[in-house]
C-alpha atoms as a PDB file:
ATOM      1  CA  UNK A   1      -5.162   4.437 -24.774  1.00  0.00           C
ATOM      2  CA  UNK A   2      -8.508   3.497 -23.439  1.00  0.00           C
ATOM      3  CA  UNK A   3      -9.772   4.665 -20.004  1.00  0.00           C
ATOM      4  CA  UNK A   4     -11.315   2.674 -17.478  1.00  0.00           C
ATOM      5  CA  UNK A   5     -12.879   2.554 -13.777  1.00  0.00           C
ATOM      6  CA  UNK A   6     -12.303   0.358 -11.247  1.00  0.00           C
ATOM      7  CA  UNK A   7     -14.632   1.037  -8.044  1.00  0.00           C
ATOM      8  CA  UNK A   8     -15.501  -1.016  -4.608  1.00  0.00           C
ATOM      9  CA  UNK A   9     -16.776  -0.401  -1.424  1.00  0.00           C
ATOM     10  CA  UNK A  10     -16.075  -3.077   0.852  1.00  0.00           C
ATOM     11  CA  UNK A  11     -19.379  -2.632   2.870  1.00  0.00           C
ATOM     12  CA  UNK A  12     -21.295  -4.251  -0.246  1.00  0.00           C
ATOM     13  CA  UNK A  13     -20.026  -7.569   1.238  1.00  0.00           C
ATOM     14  CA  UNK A  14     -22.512 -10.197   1.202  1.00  0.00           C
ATOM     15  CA  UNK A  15     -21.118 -13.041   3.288  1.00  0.00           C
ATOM     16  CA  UNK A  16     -23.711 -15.213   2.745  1.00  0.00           C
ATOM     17  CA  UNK A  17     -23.736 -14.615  -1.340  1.00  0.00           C
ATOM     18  CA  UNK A  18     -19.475 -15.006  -1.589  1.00  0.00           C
ATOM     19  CA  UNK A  19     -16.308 -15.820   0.078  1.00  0.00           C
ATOM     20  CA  UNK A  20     -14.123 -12.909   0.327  1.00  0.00           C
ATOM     21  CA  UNK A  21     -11.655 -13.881  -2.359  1.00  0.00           C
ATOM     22  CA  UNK A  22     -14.526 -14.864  -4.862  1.00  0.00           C
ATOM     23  CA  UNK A  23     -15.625 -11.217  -4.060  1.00  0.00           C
ATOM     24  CA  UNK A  24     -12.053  -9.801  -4.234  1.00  0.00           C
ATOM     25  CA  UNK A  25     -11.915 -11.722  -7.887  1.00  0.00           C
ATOM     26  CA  UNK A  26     -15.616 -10.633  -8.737  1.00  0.00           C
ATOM     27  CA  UNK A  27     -13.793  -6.936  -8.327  1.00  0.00           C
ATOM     28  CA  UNK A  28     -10.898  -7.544 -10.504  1.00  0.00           C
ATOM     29  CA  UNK A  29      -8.694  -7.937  -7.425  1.00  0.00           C
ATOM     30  CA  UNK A  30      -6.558 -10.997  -5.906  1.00  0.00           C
ATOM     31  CA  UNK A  31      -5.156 -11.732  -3.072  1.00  0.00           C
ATOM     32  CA  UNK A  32      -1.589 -11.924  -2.302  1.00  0.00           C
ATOM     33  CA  UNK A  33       0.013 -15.374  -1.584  1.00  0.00           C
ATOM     34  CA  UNK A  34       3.611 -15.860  -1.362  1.00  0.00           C
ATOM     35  CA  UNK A  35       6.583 -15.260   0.395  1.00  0.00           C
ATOM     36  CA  UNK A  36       9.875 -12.681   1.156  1.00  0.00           C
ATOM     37  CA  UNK A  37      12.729 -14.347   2.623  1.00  0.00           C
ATOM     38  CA  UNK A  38      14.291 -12.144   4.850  1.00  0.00           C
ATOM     39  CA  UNK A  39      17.706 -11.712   2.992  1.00  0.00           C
ATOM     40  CA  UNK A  40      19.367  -8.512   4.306  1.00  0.00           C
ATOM     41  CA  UNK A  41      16.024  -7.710   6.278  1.00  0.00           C
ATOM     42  CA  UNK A  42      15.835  -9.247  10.325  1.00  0.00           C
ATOM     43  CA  UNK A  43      12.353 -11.125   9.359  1.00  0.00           C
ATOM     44  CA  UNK A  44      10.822 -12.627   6.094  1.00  0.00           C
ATOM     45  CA  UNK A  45       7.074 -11.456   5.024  1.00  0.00           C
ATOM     46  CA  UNK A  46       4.540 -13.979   4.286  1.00  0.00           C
ATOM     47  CA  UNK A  47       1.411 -12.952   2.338  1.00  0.00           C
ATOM     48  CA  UNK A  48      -1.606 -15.029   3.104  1.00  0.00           C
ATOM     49  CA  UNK A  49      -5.164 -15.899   2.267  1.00  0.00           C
ATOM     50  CA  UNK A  50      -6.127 -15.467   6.317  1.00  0.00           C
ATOM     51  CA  UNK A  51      -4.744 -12.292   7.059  1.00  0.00           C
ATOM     52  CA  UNK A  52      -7.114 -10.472   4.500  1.00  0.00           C
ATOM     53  CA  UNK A  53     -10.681 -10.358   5.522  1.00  0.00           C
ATOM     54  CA  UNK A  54     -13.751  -8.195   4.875  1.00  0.00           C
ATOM     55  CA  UNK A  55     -15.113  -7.433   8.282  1.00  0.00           C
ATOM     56  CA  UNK A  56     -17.614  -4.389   9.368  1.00  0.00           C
ATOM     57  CA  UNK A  57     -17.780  -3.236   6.395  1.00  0.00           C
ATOM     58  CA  UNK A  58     -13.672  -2.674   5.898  1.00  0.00           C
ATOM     59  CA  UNK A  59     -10.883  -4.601   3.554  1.00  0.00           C
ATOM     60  CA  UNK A  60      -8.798  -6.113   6.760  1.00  0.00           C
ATOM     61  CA  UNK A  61      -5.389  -6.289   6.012  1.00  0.00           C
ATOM     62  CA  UNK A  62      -3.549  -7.852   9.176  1.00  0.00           C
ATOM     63  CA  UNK A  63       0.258  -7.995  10.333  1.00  0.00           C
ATOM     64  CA  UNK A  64       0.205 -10.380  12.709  1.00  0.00           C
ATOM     65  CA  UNK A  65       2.029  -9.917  16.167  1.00  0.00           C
ATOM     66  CA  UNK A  66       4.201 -11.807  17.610  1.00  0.00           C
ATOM     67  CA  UNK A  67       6.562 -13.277  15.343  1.00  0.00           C
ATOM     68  CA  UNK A  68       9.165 -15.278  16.412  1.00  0.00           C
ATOM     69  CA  UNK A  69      12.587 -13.603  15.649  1.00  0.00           C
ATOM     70  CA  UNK A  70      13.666 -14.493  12.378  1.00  0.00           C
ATOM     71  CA  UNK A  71      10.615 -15.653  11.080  1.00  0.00           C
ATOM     72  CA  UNK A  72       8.673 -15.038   8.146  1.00  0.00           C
ATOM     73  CA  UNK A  73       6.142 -12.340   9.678  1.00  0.00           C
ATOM     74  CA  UNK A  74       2.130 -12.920   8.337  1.00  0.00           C
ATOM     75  CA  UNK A  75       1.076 -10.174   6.271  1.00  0.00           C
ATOM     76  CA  UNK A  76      -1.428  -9.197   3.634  1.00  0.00           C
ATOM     77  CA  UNK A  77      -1.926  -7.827   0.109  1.00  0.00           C
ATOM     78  CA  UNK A  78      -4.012  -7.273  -2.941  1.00  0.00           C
ATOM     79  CA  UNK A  79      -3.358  -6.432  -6.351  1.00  0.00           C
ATOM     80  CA  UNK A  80      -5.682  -5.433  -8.931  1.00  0.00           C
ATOM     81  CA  UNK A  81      -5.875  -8.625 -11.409  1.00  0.00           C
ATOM     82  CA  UNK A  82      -4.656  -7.063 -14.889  1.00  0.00           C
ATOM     83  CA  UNK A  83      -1.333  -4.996 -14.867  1.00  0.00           C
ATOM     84  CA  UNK A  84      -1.548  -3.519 -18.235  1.00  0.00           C
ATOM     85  CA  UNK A  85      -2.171   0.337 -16.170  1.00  0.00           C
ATOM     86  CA  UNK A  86      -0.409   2.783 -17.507  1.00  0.00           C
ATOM     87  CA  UNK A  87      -1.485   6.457 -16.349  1.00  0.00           C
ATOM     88  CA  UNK A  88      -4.677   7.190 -13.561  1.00  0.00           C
ATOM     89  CA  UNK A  89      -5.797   8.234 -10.701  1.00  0.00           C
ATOM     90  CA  UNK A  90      -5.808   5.960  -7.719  1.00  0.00           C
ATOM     91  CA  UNK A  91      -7.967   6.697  -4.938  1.00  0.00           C
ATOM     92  CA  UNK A  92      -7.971   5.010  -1.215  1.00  0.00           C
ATOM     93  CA  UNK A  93     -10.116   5.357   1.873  1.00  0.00           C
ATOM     94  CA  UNK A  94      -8.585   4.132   4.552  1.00  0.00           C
ATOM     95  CA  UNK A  95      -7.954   3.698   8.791  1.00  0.00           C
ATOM     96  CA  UNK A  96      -4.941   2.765   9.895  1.00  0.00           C
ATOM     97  CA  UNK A  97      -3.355   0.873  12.464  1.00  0.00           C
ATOM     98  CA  UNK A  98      -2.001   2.516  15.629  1.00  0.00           C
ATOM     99  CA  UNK A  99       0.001  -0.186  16.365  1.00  0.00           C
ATOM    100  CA  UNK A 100       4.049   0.250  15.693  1.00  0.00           C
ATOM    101  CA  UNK A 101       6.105  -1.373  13.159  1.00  0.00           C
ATOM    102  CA  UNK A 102       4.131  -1.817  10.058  1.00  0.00           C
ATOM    103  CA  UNK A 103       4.207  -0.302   6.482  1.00  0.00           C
ATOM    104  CA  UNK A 104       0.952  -0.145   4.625  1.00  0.00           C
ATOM    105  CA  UNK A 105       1.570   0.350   1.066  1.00  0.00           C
ATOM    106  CA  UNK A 106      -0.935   2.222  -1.938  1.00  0.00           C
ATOM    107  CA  UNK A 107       0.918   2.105  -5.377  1.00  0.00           C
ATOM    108  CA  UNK A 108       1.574   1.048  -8.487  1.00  0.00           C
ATOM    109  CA  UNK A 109       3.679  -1.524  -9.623  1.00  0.00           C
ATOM    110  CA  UNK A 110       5.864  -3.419 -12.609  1.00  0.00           C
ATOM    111  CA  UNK A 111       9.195  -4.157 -10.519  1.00  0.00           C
ATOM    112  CA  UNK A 112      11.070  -2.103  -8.351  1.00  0.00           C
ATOM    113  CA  UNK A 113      12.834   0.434 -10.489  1.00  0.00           C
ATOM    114  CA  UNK A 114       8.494   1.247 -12.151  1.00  0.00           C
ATOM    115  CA  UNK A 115       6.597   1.651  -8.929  1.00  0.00           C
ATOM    116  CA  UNK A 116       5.098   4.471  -7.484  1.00  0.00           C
ATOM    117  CA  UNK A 117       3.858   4.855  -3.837  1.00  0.00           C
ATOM    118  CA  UNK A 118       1.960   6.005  -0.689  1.00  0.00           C
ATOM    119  CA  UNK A 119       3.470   4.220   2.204  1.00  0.00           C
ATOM    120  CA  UNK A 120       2.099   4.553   5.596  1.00  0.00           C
ATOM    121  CA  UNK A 121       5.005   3.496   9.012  1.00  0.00           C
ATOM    122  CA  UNK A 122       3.178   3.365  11.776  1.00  0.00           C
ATOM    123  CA  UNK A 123       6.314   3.391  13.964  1.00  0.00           C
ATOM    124  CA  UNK A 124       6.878   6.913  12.184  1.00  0.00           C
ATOM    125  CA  UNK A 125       3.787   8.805  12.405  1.00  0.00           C
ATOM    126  CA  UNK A 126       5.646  12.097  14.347  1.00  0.00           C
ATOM    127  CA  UNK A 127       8.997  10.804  15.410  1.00  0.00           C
ATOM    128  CA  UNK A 128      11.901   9.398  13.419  1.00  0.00           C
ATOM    129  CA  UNK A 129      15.590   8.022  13.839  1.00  0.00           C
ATOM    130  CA  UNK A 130      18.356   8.664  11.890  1.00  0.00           C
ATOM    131  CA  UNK A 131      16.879   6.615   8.708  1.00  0.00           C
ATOM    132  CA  UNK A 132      13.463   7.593   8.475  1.00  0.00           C
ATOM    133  CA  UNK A 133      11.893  10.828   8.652  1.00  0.00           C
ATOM    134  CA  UNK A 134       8.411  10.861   9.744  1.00  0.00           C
ATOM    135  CA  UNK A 135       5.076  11.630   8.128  1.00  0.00           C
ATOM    136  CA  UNK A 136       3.480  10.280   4.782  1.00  0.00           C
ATOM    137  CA  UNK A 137       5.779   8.395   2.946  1.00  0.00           C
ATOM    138  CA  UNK A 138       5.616   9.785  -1.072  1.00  0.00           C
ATOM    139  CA  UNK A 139       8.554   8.010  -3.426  1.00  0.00           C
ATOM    140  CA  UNK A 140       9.171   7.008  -7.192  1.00  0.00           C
ATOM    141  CA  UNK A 141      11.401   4.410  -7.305  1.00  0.00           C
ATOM    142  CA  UNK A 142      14.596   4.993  -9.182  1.00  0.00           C
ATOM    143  CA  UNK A 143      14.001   4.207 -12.631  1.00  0.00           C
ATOM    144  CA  UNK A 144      17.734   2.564 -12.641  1.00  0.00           C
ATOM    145  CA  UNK A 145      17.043   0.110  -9.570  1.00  0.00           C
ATOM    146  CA  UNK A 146      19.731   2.554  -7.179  1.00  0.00           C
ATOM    147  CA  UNK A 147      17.384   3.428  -4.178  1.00  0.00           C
ATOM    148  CA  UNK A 148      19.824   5.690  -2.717  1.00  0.00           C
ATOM    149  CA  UNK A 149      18.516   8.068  -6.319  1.00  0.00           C
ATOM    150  CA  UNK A 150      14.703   7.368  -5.216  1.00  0.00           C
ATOM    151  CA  UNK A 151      12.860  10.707  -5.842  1.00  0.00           C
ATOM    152  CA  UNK A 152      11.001  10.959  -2.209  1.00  0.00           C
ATOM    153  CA  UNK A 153       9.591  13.400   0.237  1.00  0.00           C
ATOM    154  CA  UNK A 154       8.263  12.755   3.970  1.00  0.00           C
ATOM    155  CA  UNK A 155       5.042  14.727   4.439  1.00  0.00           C
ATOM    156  CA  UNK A 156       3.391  15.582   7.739  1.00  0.00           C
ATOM    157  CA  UNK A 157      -0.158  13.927   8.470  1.00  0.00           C
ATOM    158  CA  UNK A 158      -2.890  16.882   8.207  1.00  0.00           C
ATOM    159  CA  UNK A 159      -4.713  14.756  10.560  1.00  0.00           C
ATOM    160  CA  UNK A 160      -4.500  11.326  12.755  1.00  0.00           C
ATOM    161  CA  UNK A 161      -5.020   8.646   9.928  1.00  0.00           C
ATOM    162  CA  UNK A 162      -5.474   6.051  12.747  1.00  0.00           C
ATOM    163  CA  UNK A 163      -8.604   8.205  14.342  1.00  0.00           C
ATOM    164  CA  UNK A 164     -11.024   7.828  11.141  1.00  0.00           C
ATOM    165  CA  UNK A 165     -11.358   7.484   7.506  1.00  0.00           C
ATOM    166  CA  UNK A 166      -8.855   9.202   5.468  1.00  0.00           C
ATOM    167  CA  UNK A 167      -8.649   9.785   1.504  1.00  0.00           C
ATOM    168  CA  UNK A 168      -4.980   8.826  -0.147  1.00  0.00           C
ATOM    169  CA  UNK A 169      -4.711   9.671  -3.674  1.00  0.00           C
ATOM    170  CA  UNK A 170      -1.812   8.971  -6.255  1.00  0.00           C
ATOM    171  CA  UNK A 171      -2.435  10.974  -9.785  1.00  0.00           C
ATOM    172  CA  UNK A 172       0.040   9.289 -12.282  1.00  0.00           C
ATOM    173  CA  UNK A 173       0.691  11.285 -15.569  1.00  0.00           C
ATOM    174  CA  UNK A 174       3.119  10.824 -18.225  1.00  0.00           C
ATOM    175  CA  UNK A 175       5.330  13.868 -16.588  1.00  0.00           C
ATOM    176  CA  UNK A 176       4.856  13.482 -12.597  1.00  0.00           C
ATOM    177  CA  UNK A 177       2.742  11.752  -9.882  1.00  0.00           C
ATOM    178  CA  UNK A 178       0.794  14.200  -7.688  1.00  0.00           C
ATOM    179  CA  UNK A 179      -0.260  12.860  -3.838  1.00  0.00           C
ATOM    180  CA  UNK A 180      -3.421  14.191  -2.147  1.00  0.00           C
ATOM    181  CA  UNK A 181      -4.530  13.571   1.342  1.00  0.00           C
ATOM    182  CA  UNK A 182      -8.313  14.088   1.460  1.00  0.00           C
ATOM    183  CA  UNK A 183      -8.440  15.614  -1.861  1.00  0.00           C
ATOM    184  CA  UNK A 184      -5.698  18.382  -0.443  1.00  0.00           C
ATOM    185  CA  UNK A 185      -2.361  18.223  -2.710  1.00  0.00           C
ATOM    186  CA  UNK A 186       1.098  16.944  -0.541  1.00  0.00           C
ATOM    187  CA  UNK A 187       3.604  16.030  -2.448  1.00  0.00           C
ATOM    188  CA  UNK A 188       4.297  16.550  -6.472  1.00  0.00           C
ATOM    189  CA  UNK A 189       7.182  14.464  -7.893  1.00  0.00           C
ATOM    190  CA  UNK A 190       8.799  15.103 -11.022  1.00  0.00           C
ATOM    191  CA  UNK A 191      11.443  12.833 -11.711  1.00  0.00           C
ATOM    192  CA  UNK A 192      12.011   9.074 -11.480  1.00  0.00           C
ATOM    193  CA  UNK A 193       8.457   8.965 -12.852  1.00  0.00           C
ATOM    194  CA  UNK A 194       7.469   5.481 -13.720  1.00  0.00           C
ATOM    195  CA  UNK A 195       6.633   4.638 -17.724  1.00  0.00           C
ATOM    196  CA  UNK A 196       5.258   1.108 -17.881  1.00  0.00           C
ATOM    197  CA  UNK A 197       2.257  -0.867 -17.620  1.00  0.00           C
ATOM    198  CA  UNK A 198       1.623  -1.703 -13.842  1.00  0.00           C
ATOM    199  CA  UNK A 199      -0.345  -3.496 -11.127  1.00  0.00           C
ATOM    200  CA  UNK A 200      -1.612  -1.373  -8.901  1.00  0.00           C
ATOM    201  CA  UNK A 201      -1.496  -2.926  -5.540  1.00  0.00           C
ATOM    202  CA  UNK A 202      -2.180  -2.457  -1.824  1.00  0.00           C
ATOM    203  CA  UNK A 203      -0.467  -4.089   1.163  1.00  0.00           C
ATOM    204  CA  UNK A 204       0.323  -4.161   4.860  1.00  0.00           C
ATOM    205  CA  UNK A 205       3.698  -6.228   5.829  1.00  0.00           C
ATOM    206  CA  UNK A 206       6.880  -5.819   8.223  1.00  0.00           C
ATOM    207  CA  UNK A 207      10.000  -6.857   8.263  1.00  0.00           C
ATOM    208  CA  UNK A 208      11.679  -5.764  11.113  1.00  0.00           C
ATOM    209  CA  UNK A 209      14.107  -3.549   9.417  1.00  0.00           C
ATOM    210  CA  UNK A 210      14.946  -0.068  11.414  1.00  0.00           C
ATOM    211  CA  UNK A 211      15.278   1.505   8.294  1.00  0.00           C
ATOM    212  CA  UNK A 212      11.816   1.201   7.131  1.00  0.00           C
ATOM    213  CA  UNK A 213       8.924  -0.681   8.437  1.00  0.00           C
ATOM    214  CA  UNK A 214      10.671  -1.115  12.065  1.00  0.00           C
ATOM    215  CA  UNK A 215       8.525  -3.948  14.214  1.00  0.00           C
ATOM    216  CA  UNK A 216       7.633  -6.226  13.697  1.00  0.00           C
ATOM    217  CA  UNK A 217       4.353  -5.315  15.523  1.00  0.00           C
ATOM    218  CA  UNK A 218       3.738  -7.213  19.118  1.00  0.00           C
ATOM    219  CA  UNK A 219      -0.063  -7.117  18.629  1.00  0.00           C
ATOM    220  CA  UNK A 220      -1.903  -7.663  15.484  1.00  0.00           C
ATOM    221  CA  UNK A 221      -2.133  -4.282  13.429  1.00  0.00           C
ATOM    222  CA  UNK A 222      -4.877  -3.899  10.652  1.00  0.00           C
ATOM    223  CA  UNK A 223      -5.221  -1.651   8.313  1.00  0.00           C
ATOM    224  CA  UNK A 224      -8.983  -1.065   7.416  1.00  0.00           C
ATOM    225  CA  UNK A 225      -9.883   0.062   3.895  1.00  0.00           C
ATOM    226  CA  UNK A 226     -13.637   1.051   3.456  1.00  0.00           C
ATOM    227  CA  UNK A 227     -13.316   1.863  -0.318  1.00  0.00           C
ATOM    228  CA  UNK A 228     -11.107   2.104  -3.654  1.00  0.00           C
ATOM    229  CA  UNK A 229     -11.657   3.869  -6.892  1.00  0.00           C
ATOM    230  CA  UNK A 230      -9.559   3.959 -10.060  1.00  0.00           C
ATOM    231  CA  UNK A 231      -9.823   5.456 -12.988  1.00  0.00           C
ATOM    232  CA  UNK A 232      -6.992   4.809 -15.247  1.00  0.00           C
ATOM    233  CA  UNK A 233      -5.928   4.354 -18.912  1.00  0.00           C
ATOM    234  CA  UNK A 234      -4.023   1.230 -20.197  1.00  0.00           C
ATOM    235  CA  UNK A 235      -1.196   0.656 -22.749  1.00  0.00           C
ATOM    236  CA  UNK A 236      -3.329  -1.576 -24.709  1.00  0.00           C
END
């Protein structure tokens, strides 16, 4: 397997030289653009071109507030543009929002029984309810598709994430995934580890559902992302 970087800081942005998603592209990256219907969840989630911005030197990835109930809420996402990953380590600076009722999302991806995550509820930071434990969000996905198997632990923020810049790190290895929260190891998980070739993707969505992401958010919540680096091998 070959090994290969993929690096950006998102205070190189030129305005005047690019749009954003020429700049996202120039990085091996595209933007999200499609739609959840809501199914079993109270709201859909609709990922579009104008909720992800480059602004102040941060990747602005917006939930928008004030969705009507049962609509599609406006979210955002990015993935990188080949999904041929297969092994790495995935690295994420990041602010988050303050603002309740919104997951942001740092993982890898093929469907949802490969996936690896960091997930970030900001309804959950240090309180809970009887689904959701709070803290830092670490899961494999079942490798059989039965979520109620996911392999998952909730980890305690060392620090505010929504006060200033915070590292979030997923190591994926043939025999676990390892978690780091500025560069200090949270979570280890050993089973339900995913074996395919993968996206890797980052997001920020709600859909209203108690059980999760909770919100949808009143206000507008944005998750800023100053810089990503990966450095991963791929299955071909």
């Amino acid at each position: 397997m070959a090994t290969n970087t993929l690096s950006v800081d998102f205070s190189t942005y030129d305005p005047s030289n690019s749009s954003v998603v020429n700049f996202l592209r120039a990085n091996q990256l595209n933007v999200a653009t499609y739609t959840i219907n809501k199914t079993a969840d109270p709201y859909g989630r609709a990922f579009t071109l104008n909720n992800t911005d480059i602004q102040d030197g941060y990747l602005t990835m917006t939930v928008s507030g004030g969705t009507p109930p049962g609509g599609n809420v406006p979210s955002s996402g990015i993935r990188t543009a080949f999904n041929n990953i297969l092994y790495g380590t995935f690295k994420t600076v990041a602010i988050t929002s303050p603002v309740p009722g919104v997951c942001h999302g740092f993982f890898t991806y093929k469907n949802d029984s490969q996936e690896t995550d960091i997930e970030i509820l900001t309804a959950f930071y240090t309180t809970g309810n009887d689904h959701v434990r709070p803290g830092l969000q670490l899961t494999n996905q079942n490798t059989s598709n039965d979520h109620s198997r996911n392999t998952h632990l909730a980890v305690p923020y060392p620090a505010d994430p929504t006060e200033a810049e915070h590292e979030y790190k997923i190591v994926w290895s043939q025999n676990e995934t390892r978690q780091y929260f500025d560069n200090a190891l949270i979570g280890t998980l050993e089973t339900n580890v995913p074996s395919v070739p993968s996206y890797f993707v980052w997001n920020s969505w709600s859909s209203g559902n108690d059980k999760w992401s909770a919100g949808p958010p009143t206000e507008d919540a944005i998750l800023r992302i100053k810089s990503i680096e990966l450095e991963y091998e791929t299955a071909d």
